[in-house]
Protein backbone atom coordinates (compact mmCIF):
# COMPACT_ATOMS: atom_id res chain seq x y z
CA UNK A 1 81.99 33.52 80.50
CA UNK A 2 79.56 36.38 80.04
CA UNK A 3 75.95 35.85 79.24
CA UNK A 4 75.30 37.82 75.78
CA UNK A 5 72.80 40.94 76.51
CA UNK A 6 69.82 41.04 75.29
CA UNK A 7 68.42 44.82 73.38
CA UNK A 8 66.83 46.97 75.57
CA UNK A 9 67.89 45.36 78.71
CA UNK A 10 65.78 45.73 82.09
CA UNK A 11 68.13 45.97 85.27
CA UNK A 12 67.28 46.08 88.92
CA UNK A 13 69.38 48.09 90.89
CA UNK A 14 69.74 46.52 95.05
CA UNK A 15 71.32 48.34 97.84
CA UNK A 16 73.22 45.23 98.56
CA UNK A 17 73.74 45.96 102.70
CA UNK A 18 70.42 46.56 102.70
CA UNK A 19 68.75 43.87 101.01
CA UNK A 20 71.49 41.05 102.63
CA UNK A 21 70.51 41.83 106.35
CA UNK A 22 66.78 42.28 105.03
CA UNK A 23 66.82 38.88 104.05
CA UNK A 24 69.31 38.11 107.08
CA UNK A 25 66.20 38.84 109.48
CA UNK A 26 68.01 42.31 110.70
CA UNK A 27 71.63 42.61 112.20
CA UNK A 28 74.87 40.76 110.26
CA UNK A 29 74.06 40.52 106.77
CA UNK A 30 73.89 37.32 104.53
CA UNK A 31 76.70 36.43 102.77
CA UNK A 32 76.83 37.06 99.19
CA UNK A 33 76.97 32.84 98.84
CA UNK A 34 73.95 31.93 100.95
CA UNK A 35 70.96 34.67 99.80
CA UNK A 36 68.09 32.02 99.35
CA UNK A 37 66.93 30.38 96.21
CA UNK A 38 63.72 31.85 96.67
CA UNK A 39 65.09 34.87 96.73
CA UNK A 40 66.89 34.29 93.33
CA UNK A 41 63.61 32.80 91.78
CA UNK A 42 61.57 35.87 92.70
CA UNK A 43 64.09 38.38 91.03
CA UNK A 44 63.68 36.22 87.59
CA UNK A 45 60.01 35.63 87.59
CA UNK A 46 59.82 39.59 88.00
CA UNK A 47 61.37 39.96 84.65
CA UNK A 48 65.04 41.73 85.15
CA UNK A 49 67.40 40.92 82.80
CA UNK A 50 70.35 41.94 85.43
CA UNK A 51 70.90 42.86 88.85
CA UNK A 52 73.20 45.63 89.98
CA UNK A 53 74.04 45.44 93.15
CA UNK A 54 74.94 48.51 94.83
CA UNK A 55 77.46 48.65 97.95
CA UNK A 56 79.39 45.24 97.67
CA UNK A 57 83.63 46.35 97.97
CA UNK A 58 85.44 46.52 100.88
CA UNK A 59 84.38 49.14 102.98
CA UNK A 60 86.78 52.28 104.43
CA UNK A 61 86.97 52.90 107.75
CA UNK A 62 87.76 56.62 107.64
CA UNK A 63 84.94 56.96 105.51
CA UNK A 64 82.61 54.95 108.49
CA UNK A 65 84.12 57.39 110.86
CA UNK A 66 83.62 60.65 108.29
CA UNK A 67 79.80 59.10 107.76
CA UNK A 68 79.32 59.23 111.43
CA UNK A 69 80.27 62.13 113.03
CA UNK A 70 79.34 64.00 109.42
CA UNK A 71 76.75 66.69 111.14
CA UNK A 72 74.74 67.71 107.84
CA UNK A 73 74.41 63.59 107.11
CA UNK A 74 73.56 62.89 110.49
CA UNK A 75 70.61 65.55 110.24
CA UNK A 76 70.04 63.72 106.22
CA UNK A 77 69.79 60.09 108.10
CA UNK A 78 67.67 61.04 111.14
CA UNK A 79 65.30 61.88 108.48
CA UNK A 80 65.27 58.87 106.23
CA UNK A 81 65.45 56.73 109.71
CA UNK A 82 64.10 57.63 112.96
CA UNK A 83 65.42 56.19 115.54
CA UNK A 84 68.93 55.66 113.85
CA UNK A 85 71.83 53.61 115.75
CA UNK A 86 75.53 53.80 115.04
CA UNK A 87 75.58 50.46 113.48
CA UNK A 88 73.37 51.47 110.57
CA UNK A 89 75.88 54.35 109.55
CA UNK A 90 78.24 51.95 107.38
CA UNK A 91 79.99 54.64 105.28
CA UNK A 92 79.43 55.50 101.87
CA UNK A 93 80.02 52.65 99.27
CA UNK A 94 81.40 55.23 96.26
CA UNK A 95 84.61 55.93 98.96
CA UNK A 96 85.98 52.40 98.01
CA UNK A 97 88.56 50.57 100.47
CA UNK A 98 89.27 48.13 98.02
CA UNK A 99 87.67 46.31 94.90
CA UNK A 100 87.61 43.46 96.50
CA UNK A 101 84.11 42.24 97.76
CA UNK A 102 83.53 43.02 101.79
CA UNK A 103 85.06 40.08 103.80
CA UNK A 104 81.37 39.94 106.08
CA UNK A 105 79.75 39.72 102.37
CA UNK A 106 81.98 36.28 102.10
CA UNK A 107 84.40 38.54 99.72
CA UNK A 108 85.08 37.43 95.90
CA UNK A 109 84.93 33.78 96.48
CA UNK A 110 80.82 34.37 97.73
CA UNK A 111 80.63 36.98 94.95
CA UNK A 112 81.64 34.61 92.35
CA UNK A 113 79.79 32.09 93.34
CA UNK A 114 76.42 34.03 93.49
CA UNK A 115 77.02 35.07 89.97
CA UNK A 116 77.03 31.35 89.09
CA UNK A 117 73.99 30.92 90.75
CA UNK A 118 72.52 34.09 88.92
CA UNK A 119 74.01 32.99 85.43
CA UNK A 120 71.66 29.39 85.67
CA UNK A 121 68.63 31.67 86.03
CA UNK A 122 69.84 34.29 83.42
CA UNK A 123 70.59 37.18 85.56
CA UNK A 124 73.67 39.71 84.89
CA UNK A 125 75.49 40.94 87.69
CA UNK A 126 76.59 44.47 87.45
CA UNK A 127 78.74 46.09 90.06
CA UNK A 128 79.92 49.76 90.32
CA UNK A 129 83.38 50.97 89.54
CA UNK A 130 84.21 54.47 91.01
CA UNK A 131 87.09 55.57 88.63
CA UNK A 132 87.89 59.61 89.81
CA UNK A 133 88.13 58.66 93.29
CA UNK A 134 89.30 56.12 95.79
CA UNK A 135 88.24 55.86 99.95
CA UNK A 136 91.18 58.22 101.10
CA UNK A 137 92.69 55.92 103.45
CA UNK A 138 92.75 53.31 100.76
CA UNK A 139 96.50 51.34 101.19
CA UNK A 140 97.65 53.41 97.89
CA UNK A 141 97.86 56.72 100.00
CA UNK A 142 100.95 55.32 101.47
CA UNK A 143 102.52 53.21 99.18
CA UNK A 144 101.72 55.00 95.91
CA UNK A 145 100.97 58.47 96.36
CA UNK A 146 102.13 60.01 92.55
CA UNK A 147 99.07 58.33 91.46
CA UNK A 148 96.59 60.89 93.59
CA UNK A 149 96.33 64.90 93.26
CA UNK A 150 99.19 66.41 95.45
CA UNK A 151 98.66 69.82 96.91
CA UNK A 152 100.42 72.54 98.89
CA UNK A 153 100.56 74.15 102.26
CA UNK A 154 98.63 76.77 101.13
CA UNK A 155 96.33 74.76 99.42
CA UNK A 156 95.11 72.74 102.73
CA UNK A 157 95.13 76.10 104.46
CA UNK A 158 92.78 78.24 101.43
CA UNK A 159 90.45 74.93 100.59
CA UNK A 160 90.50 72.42 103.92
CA UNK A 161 87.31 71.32 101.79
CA UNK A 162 89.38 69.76 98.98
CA UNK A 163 92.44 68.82 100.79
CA UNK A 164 93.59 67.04 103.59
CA UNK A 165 96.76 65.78 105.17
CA UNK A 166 97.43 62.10 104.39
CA UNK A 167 100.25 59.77 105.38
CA UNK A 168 103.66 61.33 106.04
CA UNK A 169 102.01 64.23 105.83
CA UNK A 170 101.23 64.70 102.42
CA UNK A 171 98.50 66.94 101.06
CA UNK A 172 96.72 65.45 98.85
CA UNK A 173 93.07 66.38 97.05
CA UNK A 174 89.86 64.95 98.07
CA UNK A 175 87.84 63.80 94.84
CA UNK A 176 85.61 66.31 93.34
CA UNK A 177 83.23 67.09 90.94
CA UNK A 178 83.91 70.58 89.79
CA UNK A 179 80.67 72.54 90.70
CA UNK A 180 80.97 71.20 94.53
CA UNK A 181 83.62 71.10 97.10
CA UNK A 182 85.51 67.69 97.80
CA UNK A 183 84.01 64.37 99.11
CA UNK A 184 86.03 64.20 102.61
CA UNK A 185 85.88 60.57 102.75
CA UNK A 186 87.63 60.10 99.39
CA UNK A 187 91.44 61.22 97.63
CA UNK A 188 91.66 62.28 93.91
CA UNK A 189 92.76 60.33 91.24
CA UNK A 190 95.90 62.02 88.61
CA UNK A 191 94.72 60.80 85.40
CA UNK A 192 97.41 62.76 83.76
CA UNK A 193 99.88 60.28 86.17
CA UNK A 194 100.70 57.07 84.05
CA UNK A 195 100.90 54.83 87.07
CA UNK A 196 97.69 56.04 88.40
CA UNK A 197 95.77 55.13 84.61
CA UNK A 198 97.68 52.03 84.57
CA UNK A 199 96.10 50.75 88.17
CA UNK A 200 92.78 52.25 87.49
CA UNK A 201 92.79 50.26 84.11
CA UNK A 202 94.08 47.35 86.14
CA UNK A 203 91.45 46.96 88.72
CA UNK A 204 88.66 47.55 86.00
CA UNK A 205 89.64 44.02 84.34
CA UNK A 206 89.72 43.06 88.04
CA UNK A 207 86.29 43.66 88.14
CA UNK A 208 85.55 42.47 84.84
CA UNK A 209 86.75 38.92 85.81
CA UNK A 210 83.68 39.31 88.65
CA UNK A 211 80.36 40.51 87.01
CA UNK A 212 79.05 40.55 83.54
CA UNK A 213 78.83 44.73 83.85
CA UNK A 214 79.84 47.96 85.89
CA UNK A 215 78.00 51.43 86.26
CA UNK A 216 80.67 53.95 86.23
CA UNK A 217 80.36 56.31 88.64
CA UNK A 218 80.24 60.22 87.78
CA UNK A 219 82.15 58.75 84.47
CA UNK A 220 82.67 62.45 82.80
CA UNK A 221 84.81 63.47 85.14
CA UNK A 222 87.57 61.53 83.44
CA UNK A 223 87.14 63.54 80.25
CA UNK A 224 90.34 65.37 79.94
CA UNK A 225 88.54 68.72 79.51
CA UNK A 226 86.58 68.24 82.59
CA UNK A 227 89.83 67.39 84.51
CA UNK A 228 91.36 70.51 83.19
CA UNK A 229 88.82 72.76 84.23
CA UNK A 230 89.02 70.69 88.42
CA UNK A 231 92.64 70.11 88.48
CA UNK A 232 94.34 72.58 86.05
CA UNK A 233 97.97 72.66 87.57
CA UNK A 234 97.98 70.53 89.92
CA UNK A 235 98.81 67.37 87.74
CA UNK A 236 101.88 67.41 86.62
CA UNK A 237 104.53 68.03 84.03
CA UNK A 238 101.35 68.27 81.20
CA UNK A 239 97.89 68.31 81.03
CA UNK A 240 95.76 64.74 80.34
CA UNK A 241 95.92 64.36 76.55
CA UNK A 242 93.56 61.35 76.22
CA UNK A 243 90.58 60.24 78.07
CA UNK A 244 90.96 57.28 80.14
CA UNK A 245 87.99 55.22 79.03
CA UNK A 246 88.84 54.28 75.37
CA UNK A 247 92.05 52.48 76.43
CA UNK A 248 89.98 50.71 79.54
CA UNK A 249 87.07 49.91 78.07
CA UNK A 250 89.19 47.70 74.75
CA UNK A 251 91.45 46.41 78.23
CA UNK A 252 88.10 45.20 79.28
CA UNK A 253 86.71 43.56 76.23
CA UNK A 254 89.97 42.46 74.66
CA UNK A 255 89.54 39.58 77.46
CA UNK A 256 85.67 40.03 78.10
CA UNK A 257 84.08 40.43 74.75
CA UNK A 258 80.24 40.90 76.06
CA UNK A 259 80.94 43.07 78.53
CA UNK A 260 78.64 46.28 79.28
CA UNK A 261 79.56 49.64 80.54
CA UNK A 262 76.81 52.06 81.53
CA UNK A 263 77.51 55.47 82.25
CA UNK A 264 76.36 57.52 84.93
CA UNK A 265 76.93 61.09 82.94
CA UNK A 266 75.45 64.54 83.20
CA UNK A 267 76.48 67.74 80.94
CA UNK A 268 75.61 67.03 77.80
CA UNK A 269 78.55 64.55 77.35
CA UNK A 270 76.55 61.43 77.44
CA UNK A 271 76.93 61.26 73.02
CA UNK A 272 80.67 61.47 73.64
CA UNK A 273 80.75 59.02 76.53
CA UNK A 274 79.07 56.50 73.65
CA UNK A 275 81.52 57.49 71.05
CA UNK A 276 84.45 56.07 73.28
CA UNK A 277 82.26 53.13 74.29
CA UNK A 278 79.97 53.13 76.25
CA UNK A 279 77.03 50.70 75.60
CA UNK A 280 74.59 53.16 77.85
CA UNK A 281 75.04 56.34 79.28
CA UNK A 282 72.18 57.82 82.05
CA UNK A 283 69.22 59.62 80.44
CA UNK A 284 69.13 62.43 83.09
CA UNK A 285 67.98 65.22 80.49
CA UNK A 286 64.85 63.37 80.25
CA UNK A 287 63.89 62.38 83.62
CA UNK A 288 64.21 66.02 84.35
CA UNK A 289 61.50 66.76 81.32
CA UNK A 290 59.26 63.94 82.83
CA UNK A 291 59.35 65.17 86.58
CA UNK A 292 58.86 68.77 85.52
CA UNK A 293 55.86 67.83 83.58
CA UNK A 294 57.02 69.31 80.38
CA UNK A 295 55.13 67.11 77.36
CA UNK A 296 56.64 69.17 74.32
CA UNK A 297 60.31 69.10 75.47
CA UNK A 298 59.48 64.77 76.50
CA UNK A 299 58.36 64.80 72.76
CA UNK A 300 61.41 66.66 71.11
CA UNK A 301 63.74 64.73 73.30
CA UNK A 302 62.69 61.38 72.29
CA UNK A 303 62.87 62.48 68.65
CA UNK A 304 66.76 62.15 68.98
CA UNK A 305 68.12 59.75 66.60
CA UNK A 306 67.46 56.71 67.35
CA UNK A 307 70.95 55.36 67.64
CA UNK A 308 71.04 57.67 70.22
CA UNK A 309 68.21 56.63 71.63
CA UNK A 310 69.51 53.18 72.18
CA UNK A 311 72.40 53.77 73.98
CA UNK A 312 70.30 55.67 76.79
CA UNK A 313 70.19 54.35 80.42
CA UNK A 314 66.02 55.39 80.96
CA UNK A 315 65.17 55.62 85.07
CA UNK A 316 62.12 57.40 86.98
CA UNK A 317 64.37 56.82 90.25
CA UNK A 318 67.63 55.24 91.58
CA UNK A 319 69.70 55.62 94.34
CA UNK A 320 70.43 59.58 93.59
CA UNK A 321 67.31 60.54 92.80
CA UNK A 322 64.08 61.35 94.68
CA UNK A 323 61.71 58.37 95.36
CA UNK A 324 59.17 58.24 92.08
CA UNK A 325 56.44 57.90 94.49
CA UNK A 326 57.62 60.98 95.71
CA UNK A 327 58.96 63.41 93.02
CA UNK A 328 55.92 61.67 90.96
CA UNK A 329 53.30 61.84 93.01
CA UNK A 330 49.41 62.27 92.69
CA UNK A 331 49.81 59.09 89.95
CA UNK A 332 52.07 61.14 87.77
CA UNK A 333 54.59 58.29 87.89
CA UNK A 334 52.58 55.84 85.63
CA UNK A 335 52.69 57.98 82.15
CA UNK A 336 56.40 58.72 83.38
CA UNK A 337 57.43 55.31 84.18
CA UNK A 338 55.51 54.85 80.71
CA UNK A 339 57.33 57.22 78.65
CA UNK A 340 60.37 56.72 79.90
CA UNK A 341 60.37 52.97 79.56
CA UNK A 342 58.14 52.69 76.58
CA UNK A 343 61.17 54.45 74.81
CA UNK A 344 64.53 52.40 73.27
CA UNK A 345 67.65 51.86 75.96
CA UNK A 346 68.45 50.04 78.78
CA UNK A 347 65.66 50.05 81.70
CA UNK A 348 66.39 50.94 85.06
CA UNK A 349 64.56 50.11 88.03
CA UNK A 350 65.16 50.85 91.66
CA UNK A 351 64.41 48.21 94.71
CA UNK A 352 61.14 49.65 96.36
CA UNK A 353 60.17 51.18 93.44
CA UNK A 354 58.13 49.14 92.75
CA UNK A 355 56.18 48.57 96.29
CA UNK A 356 55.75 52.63 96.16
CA UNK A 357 58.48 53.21 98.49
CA UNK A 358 59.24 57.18 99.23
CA UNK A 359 61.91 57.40 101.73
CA UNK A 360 65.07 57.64 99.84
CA UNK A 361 67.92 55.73 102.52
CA UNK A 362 71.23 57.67 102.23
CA UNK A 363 73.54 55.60 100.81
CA UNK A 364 75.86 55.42 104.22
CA UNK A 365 72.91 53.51 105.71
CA UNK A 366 72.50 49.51 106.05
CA UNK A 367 69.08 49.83 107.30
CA UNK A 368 65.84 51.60 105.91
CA UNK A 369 62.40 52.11 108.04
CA UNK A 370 59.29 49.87 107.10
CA UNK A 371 57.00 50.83 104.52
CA UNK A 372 53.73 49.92 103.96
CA UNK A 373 53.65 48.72 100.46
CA UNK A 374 51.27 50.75 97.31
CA UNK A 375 49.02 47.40 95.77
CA UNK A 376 48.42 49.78 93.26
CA UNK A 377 51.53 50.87 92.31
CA UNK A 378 53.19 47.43 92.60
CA UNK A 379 50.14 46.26 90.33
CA UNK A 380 50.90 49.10 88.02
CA UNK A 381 54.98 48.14 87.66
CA UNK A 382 53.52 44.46 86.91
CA UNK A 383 51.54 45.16 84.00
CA UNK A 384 54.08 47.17 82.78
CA UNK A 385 57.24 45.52 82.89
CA UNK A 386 55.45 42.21 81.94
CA UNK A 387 54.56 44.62 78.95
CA UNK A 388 58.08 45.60 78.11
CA UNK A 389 59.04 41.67 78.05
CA UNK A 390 57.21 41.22 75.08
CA UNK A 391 59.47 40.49 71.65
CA UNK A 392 58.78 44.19 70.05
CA UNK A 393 59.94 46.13 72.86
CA UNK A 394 62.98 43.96 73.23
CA UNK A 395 64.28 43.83 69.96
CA UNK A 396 61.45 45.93 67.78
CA UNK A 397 62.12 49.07 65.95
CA UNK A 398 60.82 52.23 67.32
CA UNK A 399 59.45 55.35 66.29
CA UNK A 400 57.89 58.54 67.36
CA UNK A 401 54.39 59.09 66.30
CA UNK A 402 53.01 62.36 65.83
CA UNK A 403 50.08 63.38 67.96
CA UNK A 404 47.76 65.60 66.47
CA UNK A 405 44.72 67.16 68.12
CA UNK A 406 41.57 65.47 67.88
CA UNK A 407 39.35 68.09 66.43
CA UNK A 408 39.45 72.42 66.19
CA UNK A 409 40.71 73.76 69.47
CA UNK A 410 41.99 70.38 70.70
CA UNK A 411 44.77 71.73 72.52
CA UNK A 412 44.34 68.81 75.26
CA UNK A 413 46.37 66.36 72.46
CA UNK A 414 49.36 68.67 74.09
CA UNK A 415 49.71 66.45 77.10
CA UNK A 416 50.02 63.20 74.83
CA UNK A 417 53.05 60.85 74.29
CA UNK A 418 52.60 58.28 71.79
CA UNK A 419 55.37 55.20 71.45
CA UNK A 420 55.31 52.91 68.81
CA UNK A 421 57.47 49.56 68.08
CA UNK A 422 56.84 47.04 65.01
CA UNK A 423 58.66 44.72 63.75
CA UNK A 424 62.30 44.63 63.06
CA UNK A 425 63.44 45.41 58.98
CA UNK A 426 63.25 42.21 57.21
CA UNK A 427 60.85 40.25 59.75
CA UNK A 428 57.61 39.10 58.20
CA UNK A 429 55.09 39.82 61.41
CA UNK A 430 53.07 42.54 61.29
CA UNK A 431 52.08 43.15 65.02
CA UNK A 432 52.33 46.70 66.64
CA UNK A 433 53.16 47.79 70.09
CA UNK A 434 51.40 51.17 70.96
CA UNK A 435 51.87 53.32 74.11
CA UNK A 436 49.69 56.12 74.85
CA UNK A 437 50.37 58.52 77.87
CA UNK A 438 48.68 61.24 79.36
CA UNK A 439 51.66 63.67 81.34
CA UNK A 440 48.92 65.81 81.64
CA UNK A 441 46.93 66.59 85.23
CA UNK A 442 43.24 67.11 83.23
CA UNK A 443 41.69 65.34 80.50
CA UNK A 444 43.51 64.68 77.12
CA UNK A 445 42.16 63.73 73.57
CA UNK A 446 44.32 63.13 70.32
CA UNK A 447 44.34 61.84 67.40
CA UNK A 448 48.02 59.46 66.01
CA UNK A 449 48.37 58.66 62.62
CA UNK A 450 50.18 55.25 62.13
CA UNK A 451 51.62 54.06 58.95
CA UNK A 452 49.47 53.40 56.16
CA UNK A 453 51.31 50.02 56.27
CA UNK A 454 49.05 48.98 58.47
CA UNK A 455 46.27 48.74 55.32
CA UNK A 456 42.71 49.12 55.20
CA UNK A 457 41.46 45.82 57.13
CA UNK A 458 40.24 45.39 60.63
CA UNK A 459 42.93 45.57 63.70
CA UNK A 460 42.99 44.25 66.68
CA UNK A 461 44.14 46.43 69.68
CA UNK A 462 43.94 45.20 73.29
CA UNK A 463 45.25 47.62 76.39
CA UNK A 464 47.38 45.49 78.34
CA UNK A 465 47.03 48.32 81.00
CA UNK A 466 43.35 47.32 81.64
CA UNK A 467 42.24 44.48 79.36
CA UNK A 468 39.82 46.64 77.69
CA UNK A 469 39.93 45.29 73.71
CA UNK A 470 39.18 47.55 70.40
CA UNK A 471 38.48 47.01 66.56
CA UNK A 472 39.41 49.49 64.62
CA UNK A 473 40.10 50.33 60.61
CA UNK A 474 44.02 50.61 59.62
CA UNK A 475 42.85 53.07 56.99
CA UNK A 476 41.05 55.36 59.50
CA UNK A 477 44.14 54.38 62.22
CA UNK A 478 46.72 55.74 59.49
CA UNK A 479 44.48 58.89 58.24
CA UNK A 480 42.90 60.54 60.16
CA UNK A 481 44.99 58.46 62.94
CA UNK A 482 43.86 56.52 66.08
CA UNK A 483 41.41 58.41 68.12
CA UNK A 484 42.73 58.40 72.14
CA UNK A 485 41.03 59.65 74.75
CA UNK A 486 42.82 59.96 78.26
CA UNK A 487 42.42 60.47 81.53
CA UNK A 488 44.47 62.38 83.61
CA UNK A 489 47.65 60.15 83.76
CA UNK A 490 45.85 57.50 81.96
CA UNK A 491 47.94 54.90 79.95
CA UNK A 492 47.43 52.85 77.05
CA UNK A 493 49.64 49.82 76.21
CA UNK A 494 48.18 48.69 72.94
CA UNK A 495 49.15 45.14 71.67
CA UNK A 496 48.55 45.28 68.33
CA UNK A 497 47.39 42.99 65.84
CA UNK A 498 45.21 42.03 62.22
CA UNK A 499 41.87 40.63 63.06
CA UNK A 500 41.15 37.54 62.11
């Protein structure tokens, strides 16, 4: 039985090998069945509404032996971890042996059972389900080869990058993403092969019977367009007339009615990933706006409809990306972490994130290097997630303010993002949410008009980013609209409310 999900859902992504031997005490890792209660306890009173744990299914062992002697990694991991041993190269966990959870990990017996343990506390457990690709010495190589990409002779010999021999000496295609030569440690999917969408269905409501959610992984690359344009006679008798997901994700819910599919999707296909149902899809277009500091295209991106909007998978970091500590720096991450969040859509947050980590671990690595952890940041993330628990953000409607400038010349009201949530249609409350954030590196002043709703009496607003509390007209808050004035990468996170 799936818990339902609540709106605008906050989810904690863990590198699971990571975490389990962190809380292990270093070397074999904790099974999936014995990870403390404590443990458990913490990850609710911190808010998330889910877990998604990263790196759980049976590992390959070509792909621990590709991870290893991999030169350009190697250089990539003596980076992240000084002082690296062989045992902390574990292979990457998107080359999948098998969707079944790791036997050390306890397999699907401990997974099961820690998602009972989860469900009592409310926690979702989302896993990851890698559909263009599978680890290439997964067991299907040999017994059921029509499902992969086949190549020729002169294929291995013009592109060793994308193809390599497997068993019986088959060539067959590595997985690929289009723009970028092949991942050696996985083999290629046929979707236009009816055995191969028939498996790849069939382990999804494998999966489904295990968690209450999966991130897709690279999920546009099943669009039959897209695997045109990779695999364009290679697959077959015909090209892929239908995209997979449709038909897999009714599979799903025809036996798990609440389940949720996020999206990790790039290209300007995230809309049409949500058409054929997707609950979220990544919101990489504006985590690019955010990091390159770009206000005016922040603004005309969250002015998307707000369906849209709703259906967007927000992040400031995860596993891909640069550490926000990092790519953020100088204190930029708090009006980032505040737009991005502030806005409608599933919330995701990254383990260390939060403590201000800014070594980002390869994901072939079980072990990261000690960090001192940011008080201030980890203050920061408090505040504001405790802020994004509150009823309006969850299940509030949202709009866009405008910001205006505060007086002649005020071009500082540039750098300003305004948020705003009130009460859903129907509801008789009439509290606000407000958030106010400066992208900008100097000083910022605006002016937002609010609805004239609102009326003419006294409101309350208090910052729940510093305590600070303000009176102020509705008439003068609607027209001319509240005055802000902002620091550089100053925050407000106005509770709203009548006096009185």
């Amino acid at each position: 039985m799936n818990l339902p999900w609540p709106a605008n859902p906050l989810l904690y992504e863990i590198n699971a090998r990571v975490w389990l031997r962190e809380l292990a005490g270093g070397g074999a890792p904790l099974r999936l069945d014995r990870i403390p209660e404590d443990a458990i306890l913490r990850l609710k009173e911190e808010g998330w509404n889910a877990l998604w744990l990263m790196g759980v299914w049976a590992a390959s062992p070509a792909g621990v032996r590709i991870a290893r002697d991999h030169p350009g990694l190697r250089e990539e991991y003596l980076r992240a971890l000084p002082g690296l041993r062989e045992e902390d190269v574990i292979g990457s966990p998107y080359a999948v042996g098998a969707y079944r959870a790791a036997p050390d990990l306890g397999g699907d017996e401990a997974l099961l059972r820690l998602r009972e343990r989860l469900a009592v506390h409310g926690l979702r457990l989302v896993l990851d389900f890698v559909p263009n690709h599978l680890a290439r010495d997964h067991p299907w190589a040999a017994e059921r080869p029509e499902v992969f990409v086949q190549g020729t002779e002169e294929d291995l010999a013009r592109a060793p990058s994308d193809f390599f021999r497997g068993p019986e000496g088959r060539v067959l295609a590595h997985g690929r993403d289009p723009n970028f030569p092949g991942w050696s440690d996985t083999v290629q999917i046929n979707y236009a092969s009816p055995a191969a969408r028939e498996r790849m269905r069939g382990e999804l409501v494998r999966i489904a019977s295990l968690c209450d959610g999966v991130r897709c992984d690279m999920a546009m690359l099943l669009l039959p367009d897209v695997i045109e344009r990779t695999w364009g006679g290679r697959l077959g008798p015909g090209p892929v007339q239908e995209s997979f997901w449709p038909e897999a994700i009714a599979a799903v819910r025809a036996l798990h009615p609440g389940f949720l599919f996020i999206a990790e999707a790039y290209w300007g296909r995230e809309a049409e990933l949500q058409e054929q149902g997707f609950d979220y899809t990544y919101d990489k277009w504006l985590y690019d706006r955010l990091r390159a500091g770009d206000p005016a295209a922040v603004r005309a991106h969250l002015g998307a409809s707000v369906g849209y909007q709703r259906r967007c998978a927000r992040f400031i970091e995860n596993h891909d990306e640069e550490r926000a500590a990092r790519a953020f720096g100088g204190g930029r991450w708090l009006p980032a972490a505040a737009a991005a969040f502030g806005a409608p859509g599933l919330k995701l947050f990254h383990e260390g994130q939060l403590e201000g980590r800014k070594v980002r671990l390869p994901v072939q690595l079980a072990r990261r290097p000690p960090e001192p952890p940011d008080p201030e940041i980890g203050e920061g993330y408090r505040r504001l997630v405790a802020f994004l628990r509150e009823p309006l953000l969850r299940a509030g409607d949202f709009s866009l303010p405008e910001v205006r400038p505060a007086g002649p010349g005020g071009v500082s009201s540039g750098q300003v993002i305004a948020l705003l949530w009130g009460p859903p249609a129907g509801s008789t409350l009439r509290q606000r949410a407000l958030i106010a954030a400066n992208l900008g590196g100097s000083p910022a002043c605006a002016r937002i008009p609010l609805s004239s709703a609102l009326g003419a009496a006294a409101w309350v607003l208090e910052d729940r980013w510093d305590g600070s509390r303000y009176e102020r007209e509705g008439g003068e808050m609607a027209s001319p609209g509240l005055f802000v004035a902002l620091k550089p990468h100053q925050v407000h996170l106005f509770e709203m409310r009548p006096a009185g």
